[in-house]
N, C-alpha and C. Protein backbone atom coordinates (compact mmCIF):
# COMPACT_ATOMS: atom_id res chain seq x y z
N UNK A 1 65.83 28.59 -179.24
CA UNK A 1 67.04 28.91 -178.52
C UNK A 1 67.78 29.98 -179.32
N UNK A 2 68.09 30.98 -178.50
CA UNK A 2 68.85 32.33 -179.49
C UNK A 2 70.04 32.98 -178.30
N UNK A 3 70.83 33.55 -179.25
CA UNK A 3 71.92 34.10 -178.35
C UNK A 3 71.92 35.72 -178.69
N UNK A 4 72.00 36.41 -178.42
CA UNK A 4 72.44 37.76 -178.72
C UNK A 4 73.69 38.17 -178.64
N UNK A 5 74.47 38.53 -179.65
CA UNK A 5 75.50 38.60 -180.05
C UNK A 5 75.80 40.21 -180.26
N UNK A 6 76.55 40.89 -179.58
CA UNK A 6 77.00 42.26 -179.68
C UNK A 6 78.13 43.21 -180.12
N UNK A 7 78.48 44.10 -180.87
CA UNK A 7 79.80 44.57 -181.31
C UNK A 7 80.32 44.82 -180.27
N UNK A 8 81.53 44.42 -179.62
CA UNK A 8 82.44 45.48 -178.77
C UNK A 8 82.74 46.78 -178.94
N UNK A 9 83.32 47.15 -180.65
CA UNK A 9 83.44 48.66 -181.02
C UNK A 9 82.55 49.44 -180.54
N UNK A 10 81.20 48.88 -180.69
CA UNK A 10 79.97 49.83 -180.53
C UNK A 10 79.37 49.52 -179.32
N UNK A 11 79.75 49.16 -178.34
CA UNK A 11 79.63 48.98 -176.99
C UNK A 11 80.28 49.74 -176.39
N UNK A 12 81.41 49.64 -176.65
CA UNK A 12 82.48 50.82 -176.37
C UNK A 12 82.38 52.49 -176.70
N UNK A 13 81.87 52.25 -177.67
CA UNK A 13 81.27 53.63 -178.58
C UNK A 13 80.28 54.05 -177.72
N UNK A 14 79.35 53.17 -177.08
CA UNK A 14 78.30 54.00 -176.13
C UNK A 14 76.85 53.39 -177.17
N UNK A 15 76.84 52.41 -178.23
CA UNK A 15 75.89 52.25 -178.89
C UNK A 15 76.10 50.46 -178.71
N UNK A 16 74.47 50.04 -178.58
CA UNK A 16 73.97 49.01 -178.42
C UNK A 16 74.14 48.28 -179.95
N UNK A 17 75.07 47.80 -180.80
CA UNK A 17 74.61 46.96 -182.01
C UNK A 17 74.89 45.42 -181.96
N UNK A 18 74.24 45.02 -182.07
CA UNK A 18 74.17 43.49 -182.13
C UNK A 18 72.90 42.71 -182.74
N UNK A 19 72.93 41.80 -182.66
CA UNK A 19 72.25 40.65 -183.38
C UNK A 19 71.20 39.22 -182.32
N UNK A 20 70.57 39.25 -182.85
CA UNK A 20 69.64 37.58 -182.24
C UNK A 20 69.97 37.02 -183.01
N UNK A 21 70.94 35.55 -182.81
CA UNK A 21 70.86 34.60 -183.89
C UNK A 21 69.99 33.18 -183.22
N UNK A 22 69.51 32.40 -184.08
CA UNK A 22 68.30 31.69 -183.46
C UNK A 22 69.55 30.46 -184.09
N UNK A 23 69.58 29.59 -182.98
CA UNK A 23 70.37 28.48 -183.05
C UNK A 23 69.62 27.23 -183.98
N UNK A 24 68.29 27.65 -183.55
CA UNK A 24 67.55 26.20 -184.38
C UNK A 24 67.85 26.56 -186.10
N UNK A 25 67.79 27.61 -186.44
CA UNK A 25 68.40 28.23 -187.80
C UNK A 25 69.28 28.00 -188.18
N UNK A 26 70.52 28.50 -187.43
CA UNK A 26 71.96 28.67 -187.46
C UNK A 26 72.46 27.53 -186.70
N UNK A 27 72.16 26.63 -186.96
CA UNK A 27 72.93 25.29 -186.11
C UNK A 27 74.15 24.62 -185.94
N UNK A 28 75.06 24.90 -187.21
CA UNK A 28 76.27 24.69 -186.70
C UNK A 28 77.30 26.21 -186.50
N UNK A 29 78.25 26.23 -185.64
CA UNK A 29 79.66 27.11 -185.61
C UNK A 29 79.87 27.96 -186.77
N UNK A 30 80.35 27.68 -187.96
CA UNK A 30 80.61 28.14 -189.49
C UNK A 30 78.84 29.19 -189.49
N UNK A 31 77.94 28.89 -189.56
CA UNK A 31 76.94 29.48 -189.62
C UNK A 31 76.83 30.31 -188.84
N UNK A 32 76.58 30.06 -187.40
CA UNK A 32 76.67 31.49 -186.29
C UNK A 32 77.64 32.17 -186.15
N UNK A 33 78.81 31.89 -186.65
CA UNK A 33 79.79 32.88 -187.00
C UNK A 33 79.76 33.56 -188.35
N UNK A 34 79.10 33.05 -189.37
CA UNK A 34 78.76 33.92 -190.96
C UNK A 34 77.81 34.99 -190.06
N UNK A 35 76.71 34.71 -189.38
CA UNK A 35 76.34 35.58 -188.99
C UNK A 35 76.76 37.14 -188.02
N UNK A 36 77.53 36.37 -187.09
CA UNK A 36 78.20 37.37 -186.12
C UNK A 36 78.84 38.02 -187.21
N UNK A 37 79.83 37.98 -188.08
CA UNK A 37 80.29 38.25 -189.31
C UNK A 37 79.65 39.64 -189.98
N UNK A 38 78.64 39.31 -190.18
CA UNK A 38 77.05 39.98 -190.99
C UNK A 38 76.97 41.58 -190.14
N UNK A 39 76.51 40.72 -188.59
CA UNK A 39 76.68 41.68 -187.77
C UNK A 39 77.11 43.11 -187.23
N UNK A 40 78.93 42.32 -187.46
CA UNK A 40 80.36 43.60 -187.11
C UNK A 40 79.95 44.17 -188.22
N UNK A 41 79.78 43.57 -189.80
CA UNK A 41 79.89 44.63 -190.89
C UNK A 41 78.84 45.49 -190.96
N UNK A 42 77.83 45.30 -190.28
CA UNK A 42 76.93 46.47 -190.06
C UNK A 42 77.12 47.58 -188.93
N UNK A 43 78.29 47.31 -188.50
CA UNK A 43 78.81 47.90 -187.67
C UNK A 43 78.58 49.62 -187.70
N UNK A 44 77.66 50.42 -187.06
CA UNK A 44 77.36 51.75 -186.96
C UNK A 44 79.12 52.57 -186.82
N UNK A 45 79.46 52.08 -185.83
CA UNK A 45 80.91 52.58 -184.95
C UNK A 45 82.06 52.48 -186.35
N UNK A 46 82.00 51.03 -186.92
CA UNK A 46 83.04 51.09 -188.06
C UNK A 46 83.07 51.96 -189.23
N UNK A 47 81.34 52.06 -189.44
CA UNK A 47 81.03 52.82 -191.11
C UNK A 47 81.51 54.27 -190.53
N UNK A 48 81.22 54.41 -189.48
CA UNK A 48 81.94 55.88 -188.97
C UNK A 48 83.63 55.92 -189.21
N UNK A 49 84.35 54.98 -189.13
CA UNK A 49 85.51 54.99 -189.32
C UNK A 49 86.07 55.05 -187.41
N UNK A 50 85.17 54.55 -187.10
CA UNK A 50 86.00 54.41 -185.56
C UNK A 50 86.89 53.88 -185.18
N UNK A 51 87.09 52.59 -185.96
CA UNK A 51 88.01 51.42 -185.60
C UNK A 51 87.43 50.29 -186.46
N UNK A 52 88.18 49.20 -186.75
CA UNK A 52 87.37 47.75 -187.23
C UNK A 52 86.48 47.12 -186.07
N UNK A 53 85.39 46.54 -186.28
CA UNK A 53 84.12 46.00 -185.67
C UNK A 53 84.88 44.65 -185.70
N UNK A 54 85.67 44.39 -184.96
CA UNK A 54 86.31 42.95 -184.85
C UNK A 54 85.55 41.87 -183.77
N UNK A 55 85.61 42.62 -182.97
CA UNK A 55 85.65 41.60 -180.96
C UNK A 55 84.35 41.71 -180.85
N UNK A 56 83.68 40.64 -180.52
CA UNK A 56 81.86 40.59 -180.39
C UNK A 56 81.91 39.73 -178.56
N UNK A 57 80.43 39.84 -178.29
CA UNK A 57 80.28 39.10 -177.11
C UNK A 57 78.88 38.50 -177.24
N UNK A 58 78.57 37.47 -176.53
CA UNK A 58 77.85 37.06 -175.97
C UNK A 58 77.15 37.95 -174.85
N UNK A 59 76.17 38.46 -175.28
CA UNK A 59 75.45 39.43 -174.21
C UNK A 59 74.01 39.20 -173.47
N UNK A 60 73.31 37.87 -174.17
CA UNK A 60 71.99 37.45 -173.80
C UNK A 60 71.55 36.47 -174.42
N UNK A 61 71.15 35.80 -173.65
CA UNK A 61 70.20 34.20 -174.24
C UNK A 61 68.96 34.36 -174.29
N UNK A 62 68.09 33.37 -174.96
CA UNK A 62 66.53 33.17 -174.72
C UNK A 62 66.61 31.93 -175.09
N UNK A 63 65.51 31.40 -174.20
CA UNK A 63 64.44 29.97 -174.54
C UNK A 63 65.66 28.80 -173.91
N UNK A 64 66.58 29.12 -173.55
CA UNK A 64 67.34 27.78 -172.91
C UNK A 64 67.29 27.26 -171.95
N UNK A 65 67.33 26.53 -171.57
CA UNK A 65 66.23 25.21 -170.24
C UNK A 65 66.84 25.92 -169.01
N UNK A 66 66.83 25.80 -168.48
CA UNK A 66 66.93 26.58 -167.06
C UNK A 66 68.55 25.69 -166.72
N UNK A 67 69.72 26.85 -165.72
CA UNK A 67 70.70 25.81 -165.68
C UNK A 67 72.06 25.97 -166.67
N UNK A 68 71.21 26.40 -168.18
CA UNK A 68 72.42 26.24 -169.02
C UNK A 68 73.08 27.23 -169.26
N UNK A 69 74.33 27.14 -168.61
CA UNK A 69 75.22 28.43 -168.66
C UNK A 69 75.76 29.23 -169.92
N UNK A 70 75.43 30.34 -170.36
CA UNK A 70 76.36 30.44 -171.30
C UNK A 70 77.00 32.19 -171.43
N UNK A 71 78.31 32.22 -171.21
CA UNK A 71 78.83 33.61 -170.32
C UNK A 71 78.84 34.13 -171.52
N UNK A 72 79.93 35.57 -171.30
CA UNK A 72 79.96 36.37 -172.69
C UNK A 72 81.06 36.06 -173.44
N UNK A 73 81.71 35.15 -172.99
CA UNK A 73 82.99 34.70 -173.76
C UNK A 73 82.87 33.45 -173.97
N UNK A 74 81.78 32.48 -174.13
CA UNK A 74 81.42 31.54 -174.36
C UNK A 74 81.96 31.11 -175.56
N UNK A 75 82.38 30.26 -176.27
CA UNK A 75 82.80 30.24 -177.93
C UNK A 75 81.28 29.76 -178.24
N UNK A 76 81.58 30.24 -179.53
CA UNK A 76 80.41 29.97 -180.54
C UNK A 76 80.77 28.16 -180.77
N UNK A 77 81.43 27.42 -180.67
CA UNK A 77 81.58 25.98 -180.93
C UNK A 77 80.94 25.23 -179.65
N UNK A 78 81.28 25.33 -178.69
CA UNK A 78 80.29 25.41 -177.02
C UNK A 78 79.33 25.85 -177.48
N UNK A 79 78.70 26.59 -177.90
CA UNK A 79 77.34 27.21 -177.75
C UNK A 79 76.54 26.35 -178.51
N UNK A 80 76.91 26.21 -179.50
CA UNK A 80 76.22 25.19 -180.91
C UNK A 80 76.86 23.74 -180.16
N UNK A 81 77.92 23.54 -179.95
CA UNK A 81 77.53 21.79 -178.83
C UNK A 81 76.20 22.00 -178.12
N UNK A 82 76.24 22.77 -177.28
CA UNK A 82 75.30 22.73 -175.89
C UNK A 82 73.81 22.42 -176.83
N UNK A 83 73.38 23.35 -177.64
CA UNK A 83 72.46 23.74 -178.65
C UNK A 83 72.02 22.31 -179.24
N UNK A 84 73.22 21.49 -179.66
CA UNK A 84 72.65 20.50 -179.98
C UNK A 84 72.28 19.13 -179.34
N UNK A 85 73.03 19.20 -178.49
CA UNK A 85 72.40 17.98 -177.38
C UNK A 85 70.93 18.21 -177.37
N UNK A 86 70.93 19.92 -176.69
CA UNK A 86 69.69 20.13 -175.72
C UNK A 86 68.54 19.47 -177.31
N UNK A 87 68.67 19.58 -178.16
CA UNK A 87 67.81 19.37 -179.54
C UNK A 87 67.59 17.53 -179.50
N UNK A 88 68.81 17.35 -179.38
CA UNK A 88 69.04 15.71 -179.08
C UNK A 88 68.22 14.99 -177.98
N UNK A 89 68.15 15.57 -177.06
CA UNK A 89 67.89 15.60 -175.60
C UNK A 89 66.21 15.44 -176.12
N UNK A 90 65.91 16.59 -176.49
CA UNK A 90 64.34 17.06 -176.78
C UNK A 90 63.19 17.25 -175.52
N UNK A 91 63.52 16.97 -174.33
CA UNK A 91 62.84 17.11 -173.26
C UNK A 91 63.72 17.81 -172.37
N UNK A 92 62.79 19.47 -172.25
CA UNK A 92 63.97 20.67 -171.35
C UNK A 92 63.72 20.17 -169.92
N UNK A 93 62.73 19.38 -169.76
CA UNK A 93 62.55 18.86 -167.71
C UNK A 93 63.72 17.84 -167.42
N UNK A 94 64.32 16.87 -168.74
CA UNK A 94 65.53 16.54 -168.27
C UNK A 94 66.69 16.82 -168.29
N UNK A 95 66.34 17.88 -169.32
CA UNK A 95 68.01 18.37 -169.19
C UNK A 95 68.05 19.37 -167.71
N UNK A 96 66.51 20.00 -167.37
CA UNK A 96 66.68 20.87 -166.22
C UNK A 96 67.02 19.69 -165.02
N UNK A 97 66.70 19.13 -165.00
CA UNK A 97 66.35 18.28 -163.62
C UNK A 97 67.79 17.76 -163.67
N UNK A 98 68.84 17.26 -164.73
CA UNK A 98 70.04 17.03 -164.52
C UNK A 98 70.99 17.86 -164.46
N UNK A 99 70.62 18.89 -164.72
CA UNK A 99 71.52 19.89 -164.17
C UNK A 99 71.45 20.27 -162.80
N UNK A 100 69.75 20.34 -162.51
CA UNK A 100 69.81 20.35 -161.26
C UNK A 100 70.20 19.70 -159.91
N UNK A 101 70.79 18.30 -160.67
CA UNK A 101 71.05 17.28 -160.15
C UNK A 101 72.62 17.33 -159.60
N UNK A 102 72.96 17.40 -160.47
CA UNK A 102 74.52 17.17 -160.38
C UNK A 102 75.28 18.70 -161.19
N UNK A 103 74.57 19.70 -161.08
CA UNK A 103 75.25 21.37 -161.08
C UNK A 103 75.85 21.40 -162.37
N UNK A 104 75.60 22.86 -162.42
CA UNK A 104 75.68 22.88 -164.05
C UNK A 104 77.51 23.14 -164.21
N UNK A 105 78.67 22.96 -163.07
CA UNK A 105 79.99 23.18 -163.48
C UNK A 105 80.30 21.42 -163.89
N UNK A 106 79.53 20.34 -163.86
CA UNK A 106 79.56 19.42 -163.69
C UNK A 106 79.26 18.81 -165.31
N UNK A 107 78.50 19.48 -165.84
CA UNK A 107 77.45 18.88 -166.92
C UNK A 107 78.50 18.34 -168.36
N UNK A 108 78.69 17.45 -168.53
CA UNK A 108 79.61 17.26 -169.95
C UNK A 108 78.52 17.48 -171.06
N UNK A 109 78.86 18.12 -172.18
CA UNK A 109 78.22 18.42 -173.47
C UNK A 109 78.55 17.41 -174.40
N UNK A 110 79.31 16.71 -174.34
CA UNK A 110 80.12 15.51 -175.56
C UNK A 110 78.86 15.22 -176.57
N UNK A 111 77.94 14.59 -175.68
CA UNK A 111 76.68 13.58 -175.74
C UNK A 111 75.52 13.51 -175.51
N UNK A 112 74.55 13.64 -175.84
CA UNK A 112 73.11 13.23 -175.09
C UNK A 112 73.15 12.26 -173.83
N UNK A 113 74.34 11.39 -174.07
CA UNK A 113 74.31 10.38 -173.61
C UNK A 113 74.39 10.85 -172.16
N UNK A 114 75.35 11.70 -171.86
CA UNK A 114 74.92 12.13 -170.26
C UNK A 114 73.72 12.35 -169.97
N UNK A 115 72.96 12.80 -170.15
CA UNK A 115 71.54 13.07 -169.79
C UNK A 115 71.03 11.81 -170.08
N UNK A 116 70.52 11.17 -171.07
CA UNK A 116 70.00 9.70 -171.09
C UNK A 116 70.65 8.64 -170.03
N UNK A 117 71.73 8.42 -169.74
CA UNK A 117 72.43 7.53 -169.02
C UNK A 117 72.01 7.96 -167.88
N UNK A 118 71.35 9.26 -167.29
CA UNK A 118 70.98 8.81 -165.75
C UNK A 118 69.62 9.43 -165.91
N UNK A 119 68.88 9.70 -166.84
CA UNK A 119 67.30 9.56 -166.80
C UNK A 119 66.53 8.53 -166.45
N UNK A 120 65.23 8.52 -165.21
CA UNK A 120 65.19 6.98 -165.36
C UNK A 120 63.56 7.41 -165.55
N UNK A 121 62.29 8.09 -165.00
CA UNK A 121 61.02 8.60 -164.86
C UNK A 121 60.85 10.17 -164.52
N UNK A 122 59.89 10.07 -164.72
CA UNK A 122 58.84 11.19 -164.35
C UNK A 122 58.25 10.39 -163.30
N UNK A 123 57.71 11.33 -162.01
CA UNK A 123 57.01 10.36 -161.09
C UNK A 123 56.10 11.14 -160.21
N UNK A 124 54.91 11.14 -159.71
CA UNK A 124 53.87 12.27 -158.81
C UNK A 124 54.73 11.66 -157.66
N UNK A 125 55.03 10.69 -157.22
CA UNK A 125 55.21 10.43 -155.89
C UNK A 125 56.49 9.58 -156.05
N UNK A 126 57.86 9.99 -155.19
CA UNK A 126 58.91 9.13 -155.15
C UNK A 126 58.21 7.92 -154.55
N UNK A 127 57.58 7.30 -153.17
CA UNK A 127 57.18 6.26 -152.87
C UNK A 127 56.37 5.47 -153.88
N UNK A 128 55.52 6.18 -154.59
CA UNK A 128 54.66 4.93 -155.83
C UNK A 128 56.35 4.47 -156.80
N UNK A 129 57.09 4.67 -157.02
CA UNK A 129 58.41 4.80 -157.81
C UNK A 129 58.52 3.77 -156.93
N UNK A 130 58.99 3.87 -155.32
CA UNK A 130 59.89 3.05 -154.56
C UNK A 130 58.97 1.75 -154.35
N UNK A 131 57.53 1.69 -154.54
CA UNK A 131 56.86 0.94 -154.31
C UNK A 131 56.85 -0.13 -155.87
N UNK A 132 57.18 0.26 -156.86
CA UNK A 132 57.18 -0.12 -158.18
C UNK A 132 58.36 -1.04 -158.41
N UNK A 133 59.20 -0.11 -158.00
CA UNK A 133 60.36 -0.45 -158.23
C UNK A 133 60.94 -1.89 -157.19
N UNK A 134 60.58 -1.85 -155.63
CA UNK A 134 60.94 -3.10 -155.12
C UNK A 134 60.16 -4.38 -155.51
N UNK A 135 58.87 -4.10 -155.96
CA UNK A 135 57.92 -5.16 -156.29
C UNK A 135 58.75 -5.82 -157.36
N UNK A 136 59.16 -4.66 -158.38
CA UNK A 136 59.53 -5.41 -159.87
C UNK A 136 61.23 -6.15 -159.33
N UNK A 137 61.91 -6.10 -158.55
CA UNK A 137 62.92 -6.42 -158.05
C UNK A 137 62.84 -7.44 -157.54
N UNK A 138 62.28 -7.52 -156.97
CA UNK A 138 62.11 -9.06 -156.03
C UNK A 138 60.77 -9.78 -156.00
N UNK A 139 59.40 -8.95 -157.19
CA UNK A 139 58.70 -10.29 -157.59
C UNK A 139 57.96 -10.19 -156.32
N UNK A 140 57.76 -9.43 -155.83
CA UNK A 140 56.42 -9.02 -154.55
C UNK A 140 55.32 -9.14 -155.09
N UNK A 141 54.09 -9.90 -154.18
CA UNK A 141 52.80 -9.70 -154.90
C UNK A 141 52.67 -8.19 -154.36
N UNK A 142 50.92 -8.17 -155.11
CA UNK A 142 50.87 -6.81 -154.50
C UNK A 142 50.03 -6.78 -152.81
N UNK A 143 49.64 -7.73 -152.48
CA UNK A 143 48.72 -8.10 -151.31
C UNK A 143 50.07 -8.34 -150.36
N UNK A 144 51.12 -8.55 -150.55
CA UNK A 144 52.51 -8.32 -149.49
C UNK A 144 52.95 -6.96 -149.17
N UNK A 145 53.12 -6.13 -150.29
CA UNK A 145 53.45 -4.79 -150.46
C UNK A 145 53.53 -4.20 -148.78
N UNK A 146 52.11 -4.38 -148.44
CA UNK A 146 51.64 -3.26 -147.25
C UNK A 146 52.71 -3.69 -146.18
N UNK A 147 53.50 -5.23 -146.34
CA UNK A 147 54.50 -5.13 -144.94
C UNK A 147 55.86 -4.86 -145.41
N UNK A 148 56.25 -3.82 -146.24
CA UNK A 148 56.98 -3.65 -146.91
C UNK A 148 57.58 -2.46 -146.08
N UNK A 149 58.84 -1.78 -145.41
CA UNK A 149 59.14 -0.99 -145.11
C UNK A 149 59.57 -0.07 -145.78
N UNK A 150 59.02 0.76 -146.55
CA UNK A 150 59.34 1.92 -147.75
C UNK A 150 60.73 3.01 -147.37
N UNK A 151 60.09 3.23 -146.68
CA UNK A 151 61.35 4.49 -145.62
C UNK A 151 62.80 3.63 -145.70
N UNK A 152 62.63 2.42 -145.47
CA UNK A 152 63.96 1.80 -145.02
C UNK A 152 64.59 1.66 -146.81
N UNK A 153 63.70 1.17 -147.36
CA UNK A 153 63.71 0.90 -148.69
C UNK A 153 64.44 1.47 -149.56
N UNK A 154 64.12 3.29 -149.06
CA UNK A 154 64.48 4.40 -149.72
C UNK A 154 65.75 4.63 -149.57
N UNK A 155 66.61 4.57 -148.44
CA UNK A 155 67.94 4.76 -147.61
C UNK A 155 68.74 4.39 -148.53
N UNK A 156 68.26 2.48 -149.18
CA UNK A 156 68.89 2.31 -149.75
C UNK A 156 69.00 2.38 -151.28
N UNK A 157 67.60 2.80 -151.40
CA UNK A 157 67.49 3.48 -153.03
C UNK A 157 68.10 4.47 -153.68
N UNK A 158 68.73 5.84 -152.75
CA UNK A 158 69.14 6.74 -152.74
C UNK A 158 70.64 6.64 -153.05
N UNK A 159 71.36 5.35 -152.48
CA UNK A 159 72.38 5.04 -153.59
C UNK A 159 72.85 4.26 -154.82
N UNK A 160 71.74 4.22 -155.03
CA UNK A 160 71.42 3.92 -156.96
C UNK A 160 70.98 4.77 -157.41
N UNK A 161 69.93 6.14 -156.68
CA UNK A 161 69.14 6.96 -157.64
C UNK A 161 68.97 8.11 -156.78
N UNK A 162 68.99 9.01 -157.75
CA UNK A 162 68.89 10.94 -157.08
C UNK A 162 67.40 11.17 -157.46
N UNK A 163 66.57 11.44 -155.95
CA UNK A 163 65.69 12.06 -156.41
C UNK A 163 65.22 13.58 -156.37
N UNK A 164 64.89 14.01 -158.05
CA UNK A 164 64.78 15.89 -158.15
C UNK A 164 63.44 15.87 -158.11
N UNK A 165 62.80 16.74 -157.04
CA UNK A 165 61.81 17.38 -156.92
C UNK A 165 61.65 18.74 -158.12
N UNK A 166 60.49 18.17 -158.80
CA UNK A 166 60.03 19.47 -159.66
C UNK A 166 59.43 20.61 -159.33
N UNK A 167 58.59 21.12 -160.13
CA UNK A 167 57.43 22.58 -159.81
C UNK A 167 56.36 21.10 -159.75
N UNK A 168 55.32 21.60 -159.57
CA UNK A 168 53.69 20.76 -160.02
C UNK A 168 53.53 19.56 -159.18
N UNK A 169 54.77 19.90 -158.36
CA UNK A 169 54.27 18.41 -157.20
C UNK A 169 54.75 17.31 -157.65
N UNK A 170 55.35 17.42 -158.99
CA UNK A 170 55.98 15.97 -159.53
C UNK A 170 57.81 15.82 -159.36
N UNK A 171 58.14 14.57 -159.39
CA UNK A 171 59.72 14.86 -159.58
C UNK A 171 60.77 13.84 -160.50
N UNK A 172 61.70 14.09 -160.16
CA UNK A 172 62.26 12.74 -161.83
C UNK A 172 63.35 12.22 -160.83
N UNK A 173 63.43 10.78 -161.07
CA UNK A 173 64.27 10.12 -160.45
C UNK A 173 65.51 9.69 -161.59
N UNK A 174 66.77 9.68 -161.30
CA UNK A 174 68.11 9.65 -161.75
C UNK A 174 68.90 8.38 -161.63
N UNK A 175 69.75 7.52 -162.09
CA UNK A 175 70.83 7.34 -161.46
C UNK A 175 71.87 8.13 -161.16
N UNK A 176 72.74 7.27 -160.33
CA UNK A 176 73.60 8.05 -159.72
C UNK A 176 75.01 6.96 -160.43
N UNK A 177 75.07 7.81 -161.52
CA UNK A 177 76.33 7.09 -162.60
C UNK A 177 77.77 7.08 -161.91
């Protein structure tokens, strides 16, 4: 996970200077800011005597799960939260799939715990899920199953659990906290 970090002076100036800082490196705030730091003082625009290399931006991300917003005025303390959940988290299909779930203006950073608290599977088929899931509920053999109305099943599954369709034909089922 990396951010690209850019001088304003020298943006303004008409020159591209900035920085990749790699978050798994630079992991807390105090650190990605020593760096941005590093940055301005290499400042092309300042050693010219243009102005001080003060005001930086957020100009480009890489490697972050699909979903995760992060603008050009993002703070560097947000950025390193987000950074560390997603590390916490350690699986980018759930942090994607919960964002995709419930929208990324929605997403609290506090915790892992949002994302764990409504993770529930990975699944090829919501019905093998819905079929799993009523058996283990009410203690169905499996030779009953077949008079089981699934469809109806689901209506009411859907308000306990969100189901996200993935890529690959698979999808992840949620609660709905």
């Amino acid at each position: 996970m990396r951010i690209y970090v850019a001088s304003l002076l020298d943006y303004s100036g008409g020159m591209l200077h900035g920085r990749w800082i790699d978050l798994e490196i630079y992991a807390d705030t105090e650190a990605v800011m020593g760096e941005i730091r590093k940055m301005l003082d290499e400042s092309p625009c300042a050693t010219r005597g243009l102005g001080p290399a003060e005001d930086w931006a957020i100009h480009d991300t890489d490697d972050l799960p699909s979903g995760v917003e992060v603008g050009e005025f993002t703070s560097i303390e947000r950025v390193c939260q987000m950074a560390d959940i997603i590390r916490q988290v350690a699986d980018r299909e759930v942090i994607e799939a919960v964002i995709s779930s419930v929208g990324p203006d929605f997403i609290e950073w506090e915790s892992p715990d949002f994302f764990h608290d409504r993770w529930v599977t990975k699944v090829d088929s919501v019905n093998d899920f819905l079929y799993e899931e009523f058996q283990r509920a009410h203690e169905v053999a499996d030779e009953l199953m077949s008079y089981i109305n699934l469809d109806r099943y689901r209506v009411d599954a859907e308000q306990d659990y969100d189901f996200v369709r993935l890529y690959a034909g698979y999808g992840v089922v949620f609660r709905n906290v």
